[in-house]
C-alpha atoms as a PDB file:
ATOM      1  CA  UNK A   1     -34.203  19.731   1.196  1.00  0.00           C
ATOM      2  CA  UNK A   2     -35.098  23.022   0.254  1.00  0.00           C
ATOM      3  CA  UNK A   3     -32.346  24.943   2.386  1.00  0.00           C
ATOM      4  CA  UNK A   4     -30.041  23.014  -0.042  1.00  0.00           C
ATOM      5  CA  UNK A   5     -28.679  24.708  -2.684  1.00  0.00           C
ATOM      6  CA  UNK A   6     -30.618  24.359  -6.406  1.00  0.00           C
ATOM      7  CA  UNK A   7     -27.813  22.316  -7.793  1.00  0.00           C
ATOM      8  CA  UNK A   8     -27.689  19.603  -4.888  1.00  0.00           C
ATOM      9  CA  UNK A   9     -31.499  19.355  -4.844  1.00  0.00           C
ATOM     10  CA  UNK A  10     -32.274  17.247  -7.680  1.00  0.00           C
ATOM     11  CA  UNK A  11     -30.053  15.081  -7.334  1.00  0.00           C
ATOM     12  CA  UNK A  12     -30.930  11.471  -6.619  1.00  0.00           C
ATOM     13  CA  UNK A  13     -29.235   9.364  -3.956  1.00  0.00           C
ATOM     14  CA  UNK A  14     -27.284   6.042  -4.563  1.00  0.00           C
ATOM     15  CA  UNK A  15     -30.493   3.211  -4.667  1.00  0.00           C
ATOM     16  CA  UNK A  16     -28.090   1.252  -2.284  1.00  0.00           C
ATOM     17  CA  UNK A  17     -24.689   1.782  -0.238  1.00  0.00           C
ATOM     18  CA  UNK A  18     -22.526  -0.914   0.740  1.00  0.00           C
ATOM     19  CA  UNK A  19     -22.473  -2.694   3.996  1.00  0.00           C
ATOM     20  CA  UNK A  20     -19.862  -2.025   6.123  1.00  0.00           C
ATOM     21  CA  UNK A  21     -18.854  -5.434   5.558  1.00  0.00           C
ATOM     22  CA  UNK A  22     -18.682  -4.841   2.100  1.00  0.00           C
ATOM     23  CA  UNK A  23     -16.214  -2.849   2.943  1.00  0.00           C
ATOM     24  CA  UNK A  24     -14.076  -4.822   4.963  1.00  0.00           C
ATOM     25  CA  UNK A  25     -13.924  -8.133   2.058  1.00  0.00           C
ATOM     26  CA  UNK A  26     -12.993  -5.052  -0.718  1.00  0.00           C
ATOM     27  CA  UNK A  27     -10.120  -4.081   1.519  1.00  0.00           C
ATOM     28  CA  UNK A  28      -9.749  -7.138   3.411  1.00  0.00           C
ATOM     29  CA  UNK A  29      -6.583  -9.403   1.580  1.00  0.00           C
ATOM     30  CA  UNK A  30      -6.541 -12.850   3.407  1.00  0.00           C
ATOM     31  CA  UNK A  31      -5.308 -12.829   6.746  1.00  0.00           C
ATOM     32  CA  UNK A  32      -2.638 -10.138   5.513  1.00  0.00           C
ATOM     33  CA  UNK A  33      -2.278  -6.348   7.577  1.00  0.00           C
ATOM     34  CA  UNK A  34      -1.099  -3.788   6.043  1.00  0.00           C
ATOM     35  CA  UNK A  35       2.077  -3.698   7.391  1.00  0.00           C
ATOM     36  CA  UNK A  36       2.089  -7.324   5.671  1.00  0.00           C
ATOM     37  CA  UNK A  37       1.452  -5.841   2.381  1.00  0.00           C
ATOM     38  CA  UNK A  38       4.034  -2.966   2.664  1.00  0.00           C
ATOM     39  CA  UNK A  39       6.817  -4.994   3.603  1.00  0.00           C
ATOM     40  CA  UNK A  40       5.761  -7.237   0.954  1.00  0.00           C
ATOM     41  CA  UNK A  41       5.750  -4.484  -1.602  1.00  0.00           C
ATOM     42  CA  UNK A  42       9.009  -2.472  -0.003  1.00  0.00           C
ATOM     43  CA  UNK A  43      10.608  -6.024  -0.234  1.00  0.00           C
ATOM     44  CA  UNK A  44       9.665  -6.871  -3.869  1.00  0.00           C
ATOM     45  CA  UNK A  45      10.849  -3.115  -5.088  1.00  0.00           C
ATOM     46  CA  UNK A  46      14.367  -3.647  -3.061  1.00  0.00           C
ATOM     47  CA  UNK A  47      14.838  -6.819  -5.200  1.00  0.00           C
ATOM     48  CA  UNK A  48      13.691  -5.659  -8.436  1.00  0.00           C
ATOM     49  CA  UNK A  49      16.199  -2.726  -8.186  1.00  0.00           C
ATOM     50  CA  UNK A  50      19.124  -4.712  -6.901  1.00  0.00           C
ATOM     51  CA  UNK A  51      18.532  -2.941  -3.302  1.00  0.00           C
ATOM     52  CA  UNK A  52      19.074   0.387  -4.564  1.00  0.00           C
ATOM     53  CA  UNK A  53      17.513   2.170  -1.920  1.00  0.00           C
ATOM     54  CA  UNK A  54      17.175   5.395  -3.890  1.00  0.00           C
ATOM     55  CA  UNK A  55      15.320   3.892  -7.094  1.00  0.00           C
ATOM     56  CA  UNK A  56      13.332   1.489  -4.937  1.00  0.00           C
ATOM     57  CA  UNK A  57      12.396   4.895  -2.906  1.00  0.00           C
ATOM     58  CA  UNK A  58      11.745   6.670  -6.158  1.00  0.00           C
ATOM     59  CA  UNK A  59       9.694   3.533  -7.504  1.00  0.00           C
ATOM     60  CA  UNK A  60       7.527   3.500  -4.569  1.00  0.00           C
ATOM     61  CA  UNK A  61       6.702   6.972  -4.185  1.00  0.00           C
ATOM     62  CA  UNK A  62       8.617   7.756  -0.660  1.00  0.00           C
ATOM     63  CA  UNK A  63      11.810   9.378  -0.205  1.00  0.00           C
ATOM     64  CA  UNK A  64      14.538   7.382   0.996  1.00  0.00           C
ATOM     65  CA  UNK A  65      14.686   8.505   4.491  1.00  0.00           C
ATOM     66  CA  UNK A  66      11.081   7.274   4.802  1.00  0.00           C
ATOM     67  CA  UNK A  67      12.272   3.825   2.688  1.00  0.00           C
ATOM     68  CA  UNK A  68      15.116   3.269   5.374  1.00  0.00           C
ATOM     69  CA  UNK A  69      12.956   3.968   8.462  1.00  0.00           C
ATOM     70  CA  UNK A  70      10.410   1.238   6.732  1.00  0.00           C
ATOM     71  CA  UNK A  71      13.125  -1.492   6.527  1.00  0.00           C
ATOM     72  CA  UNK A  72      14.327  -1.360   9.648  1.00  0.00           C
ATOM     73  CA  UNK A  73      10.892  -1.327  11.118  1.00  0.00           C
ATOM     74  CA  UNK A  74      10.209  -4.618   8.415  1.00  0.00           C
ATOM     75  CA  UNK A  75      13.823  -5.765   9.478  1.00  0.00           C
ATOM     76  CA  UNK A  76      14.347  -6.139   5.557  1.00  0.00           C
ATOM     77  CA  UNK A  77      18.420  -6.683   4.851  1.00  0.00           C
ATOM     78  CA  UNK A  78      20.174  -7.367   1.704  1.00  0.00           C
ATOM     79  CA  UNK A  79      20.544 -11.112   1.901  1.00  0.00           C
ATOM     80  CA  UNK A  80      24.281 -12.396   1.833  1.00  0.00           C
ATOM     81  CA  UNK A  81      25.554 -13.953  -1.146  1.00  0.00           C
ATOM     82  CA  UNK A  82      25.065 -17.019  -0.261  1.00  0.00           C
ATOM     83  CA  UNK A  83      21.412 -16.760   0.791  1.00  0.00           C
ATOM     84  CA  UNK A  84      19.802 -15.341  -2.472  1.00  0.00           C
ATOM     85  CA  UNK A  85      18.173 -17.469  -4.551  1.00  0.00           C
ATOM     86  CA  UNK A  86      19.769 -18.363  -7.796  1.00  0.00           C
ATOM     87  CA  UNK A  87      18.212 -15.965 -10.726  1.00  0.00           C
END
């Protein structure tokens, strides 16, 4: 420890890290992937803005290009009239 420098030498490591299983319940949400939880979220911000692709893009953080690419890749369309659900 002494070829560390002074300020990293006194200081006291964590009494316990988590198990790598730890880990995986934290991050772990059901049975869900992430690609389950993005199209999940992508989905939800397309209906909240009325599928404005540009303020769901802006919403979410990515630009549209990257929004567009994501919905084809979910295969999310704008339902038809007649297939929403009534508001």
């Amino acid at each position: 420890m002494s070829d560390l420098p002074d300020f990293l030498q006194n200081v006291m490591p964590p009494k316990s890290l988590p198990s790598e299983h730890s880990y995986g319940s934290e991050l772990h949400a059901g049975d869900q992937t992430l690609d389950d939880v993005d199209r999940k979220v992508i989905l939800e911000a397309m209906e909240r803005f009325d599928w404005n692709q540009t303020h769901a893009a802006r919403h979410l953080g990515v630009t549209r290009k990257i929004l567009r690419r994501r919905l084809e890749r979910y295969g999310i369309r704008k339902p038809e009239l007649d297939d929403r659900p009534p508001k």
